[in-house]
Protein backbone atom coordinates (compact mmCIF):
# COMPACT_ATOMS: atom_id res chain seq x y z
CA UNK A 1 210.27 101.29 -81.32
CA UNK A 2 209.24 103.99 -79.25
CA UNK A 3 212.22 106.06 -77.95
CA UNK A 4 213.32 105.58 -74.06
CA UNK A 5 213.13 108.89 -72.18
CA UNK A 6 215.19 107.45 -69.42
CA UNK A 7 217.58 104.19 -68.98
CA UNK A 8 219.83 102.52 -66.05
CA UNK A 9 222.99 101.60 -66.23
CA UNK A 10 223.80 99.99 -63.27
CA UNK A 11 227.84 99.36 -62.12
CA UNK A 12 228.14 95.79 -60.48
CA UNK A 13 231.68 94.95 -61.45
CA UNK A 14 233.16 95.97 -58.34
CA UNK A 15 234.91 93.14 -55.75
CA UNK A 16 233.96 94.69 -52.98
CA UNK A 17 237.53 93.92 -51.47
CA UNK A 18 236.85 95.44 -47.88
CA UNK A 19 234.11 92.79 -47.36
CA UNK A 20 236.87 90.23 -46.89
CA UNK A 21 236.26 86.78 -47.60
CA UNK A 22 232.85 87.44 -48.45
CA UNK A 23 233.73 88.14 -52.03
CA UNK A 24 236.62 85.84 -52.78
CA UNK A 25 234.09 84.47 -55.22
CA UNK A 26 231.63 86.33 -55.84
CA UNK A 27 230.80 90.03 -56.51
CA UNK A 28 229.80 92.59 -54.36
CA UNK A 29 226.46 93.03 -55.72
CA UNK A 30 225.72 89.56 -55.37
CA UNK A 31 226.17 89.14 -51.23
CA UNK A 32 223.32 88.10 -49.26
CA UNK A 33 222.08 90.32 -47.82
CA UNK A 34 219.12 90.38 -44.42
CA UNK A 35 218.70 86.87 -45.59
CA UNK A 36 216.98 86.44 -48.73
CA UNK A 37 218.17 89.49 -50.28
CA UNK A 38 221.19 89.88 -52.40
CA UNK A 39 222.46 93.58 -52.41
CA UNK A 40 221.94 94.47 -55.82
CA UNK A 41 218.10 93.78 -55.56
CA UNK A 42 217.65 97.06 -53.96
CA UNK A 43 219.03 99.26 -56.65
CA UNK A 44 217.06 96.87 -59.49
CA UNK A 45 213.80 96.95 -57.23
CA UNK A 46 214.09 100.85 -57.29
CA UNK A 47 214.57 100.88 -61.10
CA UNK A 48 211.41 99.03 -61.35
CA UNK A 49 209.60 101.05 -58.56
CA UNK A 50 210.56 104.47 -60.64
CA UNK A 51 209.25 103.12 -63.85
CA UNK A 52 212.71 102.42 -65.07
CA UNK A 53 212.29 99.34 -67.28
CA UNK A 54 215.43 99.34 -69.28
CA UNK A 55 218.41 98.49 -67.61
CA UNK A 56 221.90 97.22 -68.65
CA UNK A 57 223.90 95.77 -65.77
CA UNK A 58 227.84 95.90 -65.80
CA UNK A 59 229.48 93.29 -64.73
CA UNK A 60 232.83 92.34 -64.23
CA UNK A 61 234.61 90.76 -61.19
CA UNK A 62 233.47 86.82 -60.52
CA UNK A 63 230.10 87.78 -62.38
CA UNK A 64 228.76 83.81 -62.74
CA UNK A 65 226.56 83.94 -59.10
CA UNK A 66 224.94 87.89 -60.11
CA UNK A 67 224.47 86.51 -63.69
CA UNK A 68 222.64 83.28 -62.43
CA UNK A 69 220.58 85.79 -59.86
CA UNK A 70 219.58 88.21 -63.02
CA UNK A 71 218.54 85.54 -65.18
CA UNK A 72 216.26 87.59 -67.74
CA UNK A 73 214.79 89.68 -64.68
CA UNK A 74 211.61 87.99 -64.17
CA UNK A 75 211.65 88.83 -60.77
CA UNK A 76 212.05 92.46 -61.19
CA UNK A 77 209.24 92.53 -64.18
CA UNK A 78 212.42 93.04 -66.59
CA UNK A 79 211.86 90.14 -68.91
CA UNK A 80 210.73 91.95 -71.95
CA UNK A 81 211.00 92.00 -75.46
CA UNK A 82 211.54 96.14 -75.86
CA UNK A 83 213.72 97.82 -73.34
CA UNK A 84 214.30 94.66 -69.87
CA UNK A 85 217.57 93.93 -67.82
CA UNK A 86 221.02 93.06 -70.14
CA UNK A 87 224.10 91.97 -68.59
CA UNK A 88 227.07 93.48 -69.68
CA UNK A 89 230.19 91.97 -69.36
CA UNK A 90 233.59 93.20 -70.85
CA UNK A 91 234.19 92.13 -74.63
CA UNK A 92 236.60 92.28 -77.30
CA UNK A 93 236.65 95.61 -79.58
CA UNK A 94 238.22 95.42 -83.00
CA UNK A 95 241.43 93.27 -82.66
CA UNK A 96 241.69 92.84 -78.78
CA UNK A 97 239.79 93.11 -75.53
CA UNK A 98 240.20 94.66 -71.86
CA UNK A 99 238.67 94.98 -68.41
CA UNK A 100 236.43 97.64 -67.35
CA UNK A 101 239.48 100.28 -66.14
CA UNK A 102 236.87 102.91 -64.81
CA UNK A 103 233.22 103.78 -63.82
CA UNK A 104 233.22 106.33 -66.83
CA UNK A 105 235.08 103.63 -69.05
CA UNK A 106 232.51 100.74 -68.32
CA UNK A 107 229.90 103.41 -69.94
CA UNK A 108 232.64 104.20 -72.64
CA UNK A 109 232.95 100.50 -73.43
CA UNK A 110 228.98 100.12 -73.60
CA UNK A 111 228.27 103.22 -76.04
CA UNK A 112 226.62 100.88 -78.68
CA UNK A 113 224.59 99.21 -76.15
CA UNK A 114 223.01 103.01 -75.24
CA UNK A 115 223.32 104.33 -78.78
CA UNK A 116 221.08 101.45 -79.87
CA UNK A 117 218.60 102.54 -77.51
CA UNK A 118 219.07 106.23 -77.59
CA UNK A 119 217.82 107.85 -74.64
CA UNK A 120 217.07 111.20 -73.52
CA UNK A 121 218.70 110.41 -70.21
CA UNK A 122 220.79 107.91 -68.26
CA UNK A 123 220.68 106.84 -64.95
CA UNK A 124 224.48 105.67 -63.99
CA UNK A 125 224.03 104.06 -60.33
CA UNK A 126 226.25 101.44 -57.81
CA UNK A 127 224.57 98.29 -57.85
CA UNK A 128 226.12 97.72 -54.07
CA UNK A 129 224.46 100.12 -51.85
CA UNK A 130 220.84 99.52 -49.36
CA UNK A 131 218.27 102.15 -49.94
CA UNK A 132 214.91 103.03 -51.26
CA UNK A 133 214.69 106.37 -54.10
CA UNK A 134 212.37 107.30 -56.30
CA UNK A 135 214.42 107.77 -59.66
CA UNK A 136 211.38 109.38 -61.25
CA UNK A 137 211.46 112.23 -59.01
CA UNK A 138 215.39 113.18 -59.00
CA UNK A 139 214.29 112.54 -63.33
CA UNK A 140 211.75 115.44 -63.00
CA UNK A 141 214.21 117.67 -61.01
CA UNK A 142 217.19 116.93 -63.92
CA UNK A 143 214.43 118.67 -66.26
CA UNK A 144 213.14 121.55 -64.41
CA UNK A 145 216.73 122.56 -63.45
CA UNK A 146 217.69 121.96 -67.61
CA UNK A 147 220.77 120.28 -66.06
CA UNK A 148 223.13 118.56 -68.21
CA UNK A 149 223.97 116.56 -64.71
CA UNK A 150 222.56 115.80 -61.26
CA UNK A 151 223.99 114.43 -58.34
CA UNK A 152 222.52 112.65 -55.67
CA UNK A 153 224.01 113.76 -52.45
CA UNK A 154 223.70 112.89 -48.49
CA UNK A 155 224.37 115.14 -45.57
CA UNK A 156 227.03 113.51 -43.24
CA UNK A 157 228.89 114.76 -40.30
CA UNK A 158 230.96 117.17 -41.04
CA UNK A 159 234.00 114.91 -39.57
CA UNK A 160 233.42 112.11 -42.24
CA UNK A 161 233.01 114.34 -45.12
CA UNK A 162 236.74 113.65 -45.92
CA UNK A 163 235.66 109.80 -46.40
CA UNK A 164 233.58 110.88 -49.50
CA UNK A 165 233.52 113.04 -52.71
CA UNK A 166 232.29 116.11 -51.70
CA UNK A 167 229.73 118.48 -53.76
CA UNK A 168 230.12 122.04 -53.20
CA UNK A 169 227.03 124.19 -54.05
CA UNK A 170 225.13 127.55 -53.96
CA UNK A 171 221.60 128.41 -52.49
CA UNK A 172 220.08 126.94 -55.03
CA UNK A 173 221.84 123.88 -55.18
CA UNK A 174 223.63 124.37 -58.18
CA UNK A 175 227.27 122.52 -58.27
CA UNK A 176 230.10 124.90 -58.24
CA UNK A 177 232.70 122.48 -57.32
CA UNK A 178 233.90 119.24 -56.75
CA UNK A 179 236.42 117.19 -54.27
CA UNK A 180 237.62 114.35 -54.06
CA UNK A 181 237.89 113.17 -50.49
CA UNK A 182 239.13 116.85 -49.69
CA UNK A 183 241.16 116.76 -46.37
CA UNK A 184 239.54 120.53 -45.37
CA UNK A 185 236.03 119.82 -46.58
CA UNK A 186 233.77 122.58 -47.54
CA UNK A 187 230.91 121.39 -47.40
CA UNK A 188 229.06 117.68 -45.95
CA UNK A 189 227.35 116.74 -49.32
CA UNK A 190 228.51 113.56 -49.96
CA UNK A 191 227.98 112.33 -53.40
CA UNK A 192 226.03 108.99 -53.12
CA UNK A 193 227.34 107.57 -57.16
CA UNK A 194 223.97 108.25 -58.47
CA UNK A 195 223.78 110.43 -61.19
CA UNK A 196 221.48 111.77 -63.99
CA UNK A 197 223.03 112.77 -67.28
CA UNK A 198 221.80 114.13 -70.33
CA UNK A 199 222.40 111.63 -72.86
CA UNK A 200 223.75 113.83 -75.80
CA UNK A 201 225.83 115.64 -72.89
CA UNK A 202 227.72 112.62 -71.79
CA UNK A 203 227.74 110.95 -74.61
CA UNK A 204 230.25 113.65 -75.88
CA UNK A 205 232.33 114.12 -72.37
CA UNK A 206 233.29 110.18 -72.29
CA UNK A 207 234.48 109.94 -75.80
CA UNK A 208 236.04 112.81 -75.33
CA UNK A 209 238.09 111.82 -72.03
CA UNK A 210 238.24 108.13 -72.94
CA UNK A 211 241.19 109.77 -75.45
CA UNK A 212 243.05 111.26 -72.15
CA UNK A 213 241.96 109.03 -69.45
CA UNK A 214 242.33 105.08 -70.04
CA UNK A 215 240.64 104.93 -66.80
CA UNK A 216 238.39 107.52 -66.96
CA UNK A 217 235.95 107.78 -64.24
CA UNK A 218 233.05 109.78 -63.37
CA UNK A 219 234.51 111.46 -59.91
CA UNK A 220 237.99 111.59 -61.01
CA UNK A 221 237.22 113.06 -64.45
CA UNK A 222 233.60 113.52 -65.70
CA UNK A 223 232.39 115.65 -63.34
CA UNK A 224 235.40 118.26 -63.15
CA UNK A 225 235.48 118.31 -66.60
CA UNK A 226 231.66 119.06 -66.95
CA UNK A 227 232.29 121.80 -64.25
CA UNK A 228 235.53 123.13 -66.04
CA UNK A 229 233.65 123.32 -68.99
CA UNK A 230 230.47 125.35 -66.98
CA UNK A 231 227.73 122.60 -67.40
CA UNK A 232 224.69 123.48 -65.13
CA UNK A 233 225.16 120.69 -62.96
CA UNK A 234 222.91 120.43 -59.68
CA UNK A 235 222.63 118.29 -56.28
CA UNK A 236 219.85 116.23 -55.69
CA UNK A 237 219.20 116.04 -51.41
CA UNK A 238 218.15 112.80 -50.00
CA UNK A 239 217.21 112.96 -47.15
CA UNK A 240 216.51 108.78 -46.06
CA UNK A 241 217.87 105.86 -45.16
CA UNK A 242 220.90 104.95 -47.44
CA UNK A 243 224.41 102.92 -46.28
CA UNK A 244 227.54 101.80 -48.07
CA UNK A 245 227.75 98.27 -47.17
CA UNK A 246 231.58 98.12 -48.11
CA UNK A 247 233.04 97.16 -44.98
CA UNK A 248 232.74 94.00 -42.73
CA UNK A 249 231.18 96.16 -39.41
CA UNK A 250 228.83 98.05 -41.70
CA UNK A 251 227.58 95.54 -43.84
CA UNK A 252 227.16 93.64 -40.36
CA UNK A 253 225.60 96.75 -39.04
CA UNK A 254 223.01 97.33 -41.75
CA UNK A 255 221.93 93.52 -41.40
CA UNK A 256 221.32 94.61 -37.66
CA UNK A 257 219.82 97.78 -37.80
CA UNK A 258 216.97 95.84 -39.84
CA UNK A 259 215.94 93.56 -36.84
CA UNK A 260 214.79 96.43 -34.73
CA UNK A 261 210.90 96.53 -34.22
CA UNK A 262 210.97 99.68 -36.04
CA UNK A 263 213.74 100.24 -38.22
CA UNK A 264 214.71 103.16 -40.09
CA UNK A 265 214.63 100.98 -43.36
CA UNK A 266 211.25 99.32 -43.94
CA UNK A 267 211.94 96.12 -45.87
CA UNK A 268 207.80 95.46 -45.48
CA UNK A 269 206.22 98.07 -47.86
CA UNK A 270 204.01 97.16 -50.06
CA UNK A 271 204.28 100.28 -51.79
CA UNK A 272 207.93 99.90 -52.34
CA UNK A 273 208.15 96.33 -52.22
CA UNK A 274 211.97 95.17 -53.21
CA UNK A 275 211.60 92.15 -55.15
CA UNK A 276 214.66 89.32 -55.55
CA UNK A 277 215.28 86.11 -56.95
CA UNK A 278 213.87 83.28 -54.55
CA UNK A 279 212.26 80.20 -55.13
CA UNK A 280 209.96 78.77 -53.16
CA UNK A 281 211.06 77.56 -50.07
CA UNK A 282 209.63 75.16 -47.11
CA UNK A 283 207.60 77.14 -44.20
CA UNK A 284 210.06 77.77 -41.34
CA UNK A 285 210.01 75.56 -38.23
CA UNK A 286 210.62 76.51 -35.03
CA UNK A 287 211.18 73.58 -32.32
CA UNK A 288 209.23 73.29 -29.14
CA UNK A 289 212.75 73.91 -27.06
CA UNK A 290 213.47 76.57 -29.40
CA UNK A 291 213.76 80.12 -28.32
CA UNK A 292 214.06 82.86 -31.05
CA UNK A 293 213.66 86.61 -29.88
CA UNK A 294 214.50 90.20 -32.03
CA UNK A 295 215.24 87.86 -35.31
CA UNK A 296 215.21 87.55 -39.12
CA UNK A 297 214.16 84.13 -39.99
CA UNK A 298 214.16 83.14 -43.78
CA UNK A 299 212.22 80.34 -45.12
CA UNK A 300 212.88 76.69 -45.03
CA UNK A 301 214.61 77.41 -41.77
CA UNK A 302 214.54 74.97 -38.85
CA UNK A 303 215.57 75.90 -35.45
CA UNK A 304 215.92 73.92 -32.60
CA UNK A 305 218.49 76.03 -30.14
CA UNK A 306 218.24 79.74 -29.39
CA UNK A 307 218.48 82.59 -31.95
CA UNK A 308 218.94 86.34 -30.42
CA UNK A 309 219.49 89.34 -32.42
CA UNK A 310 220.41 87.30 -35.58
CA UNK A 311 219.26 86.82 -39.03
CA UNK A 312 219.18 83.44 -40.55
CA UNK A 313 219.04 83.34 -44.72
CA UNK A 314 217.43 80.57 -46.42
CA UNK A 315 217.59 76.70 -45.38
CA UNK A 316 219.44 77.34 -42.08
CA UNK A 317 219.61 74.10 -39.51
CA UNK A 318 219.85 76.02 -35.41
CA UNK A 319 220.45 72.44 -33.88
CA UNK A 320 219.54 71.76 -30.35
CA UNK A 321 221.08 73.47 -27.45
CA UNK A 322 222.96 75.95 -30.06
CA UNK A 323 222.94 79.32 -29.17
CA UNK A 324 223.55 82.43 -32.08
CA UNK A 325 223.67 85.77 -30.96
CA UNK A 326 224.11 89.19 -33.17
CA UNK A 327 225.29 86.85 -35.87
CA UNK A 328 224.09 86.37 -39.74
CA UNK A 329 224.12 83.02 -40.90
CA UNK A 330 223.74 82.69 -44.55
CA UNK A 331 222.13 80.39 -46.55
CA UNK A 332 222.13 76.73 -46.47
CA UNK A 333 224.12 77.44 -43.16
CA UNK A 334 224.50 74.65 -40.02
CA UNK A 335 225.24 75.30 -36.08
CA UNK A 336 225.48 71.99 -34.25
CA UNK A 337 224.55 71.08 -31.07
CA UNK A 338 225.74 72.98 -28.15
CA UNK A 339 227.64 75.28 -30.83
CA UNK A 340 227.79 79.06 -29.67
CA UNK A 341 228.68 81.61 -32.08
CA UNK A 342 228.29 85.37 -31.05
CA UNK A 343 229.12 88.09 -33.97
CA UNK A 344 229.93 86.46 -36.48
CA UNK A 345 229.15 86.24 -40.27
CA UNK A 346 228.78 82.48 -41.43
CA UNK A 347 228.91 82.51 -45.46
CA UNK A 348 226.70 80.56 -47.71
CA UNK A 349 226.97 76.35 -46.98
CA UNK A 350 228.92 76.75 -43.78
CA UNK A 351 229.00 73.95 -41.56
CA UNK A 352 229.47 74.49 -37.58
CA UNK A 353 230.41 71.53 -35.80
CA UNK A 354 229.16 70.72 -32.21
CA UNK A 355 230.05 72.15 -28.84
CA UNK A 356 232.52 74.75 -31.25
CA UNK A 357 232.42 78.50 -30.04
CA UNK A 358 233.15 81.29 -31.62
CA UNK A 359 233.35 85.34 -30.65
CA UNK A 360 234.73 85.03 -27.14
CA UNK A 361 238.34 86.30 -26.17
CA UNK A 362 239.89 89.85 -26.53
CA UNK A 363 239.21 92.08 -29.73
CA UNK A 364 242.35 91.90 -30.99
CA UNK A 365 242.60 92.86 -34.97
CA UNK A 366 243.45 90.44 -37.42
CA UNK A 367 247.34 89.32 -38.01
CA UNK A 368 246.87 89.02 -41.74
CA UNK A 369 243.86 92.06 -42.52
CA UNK A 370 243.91 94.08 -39.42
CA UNK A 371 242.30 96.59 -41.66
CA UNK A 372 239.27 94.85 -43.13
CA UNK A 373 238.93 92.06 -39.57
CA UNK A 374 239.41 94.58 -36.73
CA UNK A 375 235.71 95.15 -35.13
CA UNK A 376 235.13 91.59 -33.32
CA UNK A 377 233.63 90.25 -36.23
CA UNK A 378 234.91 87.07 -37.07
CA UNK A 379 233.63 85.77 -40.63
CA UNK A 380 233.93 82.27 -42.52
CA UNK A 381 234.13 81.84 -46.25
CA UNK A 382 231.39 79.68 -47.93
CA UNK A 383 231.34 76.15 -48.02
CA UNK A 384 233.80 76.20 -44.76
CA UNK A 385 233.58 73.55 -42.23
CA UNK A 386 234.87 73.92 -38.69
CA UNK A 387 235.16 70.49 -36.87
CA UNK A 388 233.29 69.92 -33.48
CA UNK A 389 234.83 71.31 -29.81
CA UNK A 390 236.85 73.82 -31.18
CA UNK A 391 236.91 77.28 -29.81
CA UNK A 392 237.29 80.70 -32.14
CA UNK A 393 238.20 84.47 -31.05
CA UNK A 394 237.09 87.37 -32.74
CA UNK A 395 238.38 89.16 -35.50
CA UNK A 396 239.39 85.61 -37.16
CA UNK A 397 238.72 84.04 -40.95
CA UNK A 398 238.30 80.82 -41.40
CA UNK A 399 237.93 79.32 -44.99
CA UNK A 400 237.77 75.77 -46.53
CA UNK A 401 237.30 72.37 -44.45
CA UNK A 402 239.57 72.84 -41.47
CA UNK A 403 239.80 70.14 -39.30
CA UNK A 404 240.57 69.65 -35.39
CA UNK A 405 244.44 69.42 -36.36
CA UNK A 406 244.29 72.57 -37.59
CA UNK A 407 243.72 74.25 -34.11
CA UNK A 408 245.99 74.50 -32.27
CA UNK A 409 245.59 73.01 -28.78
CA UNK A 410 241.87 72.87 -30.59
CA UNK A 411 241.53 76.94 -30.31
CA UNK A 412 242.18 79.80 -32.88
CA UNK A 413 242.60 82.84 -30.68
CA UNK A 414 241.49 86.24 -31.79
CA UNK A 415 243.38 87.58 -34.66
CA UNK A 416 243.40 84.58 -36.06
CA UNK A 417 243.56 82.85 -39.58
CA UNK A 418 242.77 79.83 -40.95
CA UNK A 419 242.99 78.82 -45.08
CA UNK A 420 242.82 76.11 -46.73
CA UNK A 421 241.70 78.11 -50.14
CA UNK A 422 244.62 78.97 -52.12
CA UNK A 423 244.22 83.06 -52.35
CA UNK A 424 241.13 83.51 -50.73
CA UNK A 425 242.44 86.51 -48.46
C-alpha cells in the first residue's frame, strides 16, 4: 500500500456541556445543525474537499447517534478499502481500559491506528466547529516553513483574546510562545485546535509526555513542550468565516447568521459543497395561508402558519395559525395550532401543543444554569412534549412529556425549569 502523505484525526468525544440540554444524549459533533446538517459534517466535508481521504474519528461521550451518522462515510466519499473514515472509540490496553483523559491522550491511545498507516503528517482537528479551510494549503505551508508544527490561528478583538489560547509570534510568523487564556494577552492570535504535525515529531513528544501527563493535551502540554524544546513551529492566518458553536446564544447565532440573503458563510457552493448524511426526504409544502419570509426550510417540511427568521430541520409540521419567529426547530419537530414560540431551540421529536407560547416575559437567567440559559433563549430537550395553552418565558428548559399539571397556574415564567428526565441538566 502506497504510503499516506497526510491523515485526519478528527476529536469528536467532547459533550459539549455549555450547549445545555442539547447534548444530554448525544455528542457535540452530532447536533443539528442549519437543519439538515450535523456539526461535524463541516470538518469531514473539508477533509474530503482538501483531498484528505483517510480519517480516524475519536469518539467518546454518547457516541451511538455520530456513529449511526458516520456509517462507513459514504456520504463524504470515505467508504474505501485503502485509507476511508474509522471510528475510534476508547478500548482496553493490556489488562484494563480507560477514557480518553486528553486531546493529546486520545492520539496517545490511537498510536497503532496511525503507526499502521504511517504518515508523513497528521492533521489533529475539533470535529465541533462551522467553517470552510482548505487543509491542502495550510499542508503546503507546514512544508515550505520545514515546521515540525503549525497552528491555525484567528485574529479576534483584542478584549476576547483572554477567552482563547493565544499564539505569540515574530514577523514571520514563527511561534515563539504560547498562553493559555493569558489574562494580559500579547497578542490576538487565537489558536483555532487545528494543527499540522510532523508525524515522526509527534509521534515522539506524546509518548514522551503520556509518561508525565495522564492527561496530556495538546495546549496544556504538546505545544510548550515542542517550544521548550525549540521546534520551528509556525501560525497559519485564516482569515474567513469560522465560529465555536459551544454555547447556547452562539450556536443559536450561527444558525441565524446563515438565513441572511447574503451571509458571510456560503452553505451553497458548489465548489465547496459540505456533504452530510440525509436520506431522501418528501418535497416541502408550503400551505396556501402559509406565510414564510427570511427562512431555512428543510425537506419533507409542511407549513401551514407563519415562519419568520427561523430554520426548520427535516420533517417539521408549522400547523395553522402557528407563528415561529428567530427560532430553530429541529427535526421531526411539531408547533400546533395557534402555538407561538419566539427564540427558542426545539430539539429533535419535540411536540408543541396548541395555543402554547413560548419567549415572552422578562430575560431573567435561568434558576438552575444561569450560566449556560441566560440570553432569552429558552430550549427543549428531544422527544419533549409541552401540553396545549400553556405559556413559557425565556431562558427556561423543558425536557420529557410535561403535562398541564406541571405548570403552574398553566405558565413557566422565565428562569424556569421543567424535568421529567432523570439527569438531563
Amino acid at each position: 500500500m502506497r504510503k499516506k502523505e497526510i491523515i485526519a484525526m478528527l476529536l469528536a468525544g467532547g459533550q459539549g456541556s455549555r450547549l445545555g440540554v442539547l447534548t444530554s444524549n448525544l455528542a457535540k459533533p452530532a447536533v443539528s445543525f442549519c437543519g439538515k446538517y450535523r456539526i461535524i459534517d463541516f470538518a469531514l466535508s473539508n477533509c474530503v474537499n482538501s483531498g484528505i481521504d483517510t480519517v480516524g474519528i475519536v469518539t467518546q461521550y454518547q457516541p451511538l447517534r455520530l456513529n449511526q451518522h458516520i456509517g462507513i462515510g459514504i456520504p463524504w466519499d470515505l467508504d474505501r478499502k485503502s485509507g476511508g473514515v474509522t471510528i475510534l472509540s476508547p478500548h482496553v490496553r493490556g489488562e484494563s481500559g480507560d477514557w480518553f483523559n486528553g486531546t493529546a491522550d486520545a492520539i496517545f491511545r490511537n498510536l497503532d491506528y496511525i503507526d499502521n498507516i504511517n504518515p508523513e503528517y497528521v492533521l489533529i482537528l475539533s470535529a465541533d466547529h462551522i467553517y470552510k479551510m482548505d487543509y491542502s494549503r495550510m499542508l503546503e505551508y507546514h512544508k515550505v516553513n520545514k515546521s515540525t508544527a503549525t497552528i491555525a490561528v484567528i485574529e479576534v478583538p483584542i478584549e476576547d483574546a483572554s477567552r482563547f489560547g493565544i499564539m505569540n509570534t515574530e514577523d514571520d510568523d514563527k511561534i515563539y510562545d504560547f498562553e493559555e487564556k493569558p489574562e494580559h494577552p500579547k497578542s490576538n492570535l487565537a489558536s483555532m485546535g487545528i494543527y499540522i504535525f510532523t508525524w515522526s515529531k509527534l509521534r515522539e513528544a506524546i509518548i514522551k509526555d503520556s509518561e508525565i501527563h495522564p492527561d496530556s493535551d495538546f495546549g496544556k502540554h504538546i505545544i510548550p513542550a515542542m517550544l521548550e524544546a525549540g521546534e520551528n513551529m509556525y501560525a497559519y492566518r485564516f482569515n474567513e468565516f469560522w465560529r465555536d458553536v459551544g454555547t447556547i446564544e452562539s450556536y443559536w447565532q450561527t444558525n441565524m447568521e446563515l438565513i441572511k440573503p447574503l451571509p458571510d458563510f456560503n452553505l451553497y457552493d458548489d465548489f465547496w459543497k459540505i456533504y452530510t448524511n440525509f436520506d431522501h426526504q418528501p418535497p416541502q409544502f408550503t400551505a396556501k395561508e402559509a406565510k414564510v419570509k427570511g427562512s431555512l426550510i428543510s425537506e419533507g417540511c409542511e407549513v401551514y402558519g407563519e415562519v419568520v427568521n427561523s430554520i426548520l430541520g427535516p420533517n417539521v409540521l408549522i400547523e395553522k395559525g402557528a407563528v415561529v419567529k428567530d427560532s430553530i426547530v429541529m427535526s421531526g419537530g411539531i408547533v400546533g395550532e395557534n402555538a407561538y414560540i419566539e427564540r427558542c431551540i426545539l430539539s429533535e421529536l419535540c411536540v408543541v401543543g396548541k395555543n402554547v407560547s413560548i419567549g415572552k416575559g422578562e430575560n431573567v437567567p435561568n434558576a438552575l444554569k444561569p450560566d449556560i440559559y441566560d440570553t432569552g433563549i429558552t430550549v427543549t430537550a428531544e422527544n419533549t412534549i409541552i401540553p396545549d395553552n400553556v405559556c413559557i418565558g425565556k431562558n427556561c428548559v423543558i425536557s420529557g412529556e410535561t403535562t398541564y399539571a406541571d405548570y403552574k397556574n398553566g405558565s413557566l415564567e422565565s428562569g424556569g425549569t421543567i424535568s421529567k428526565e432523570a439527569d438531563i441538566l
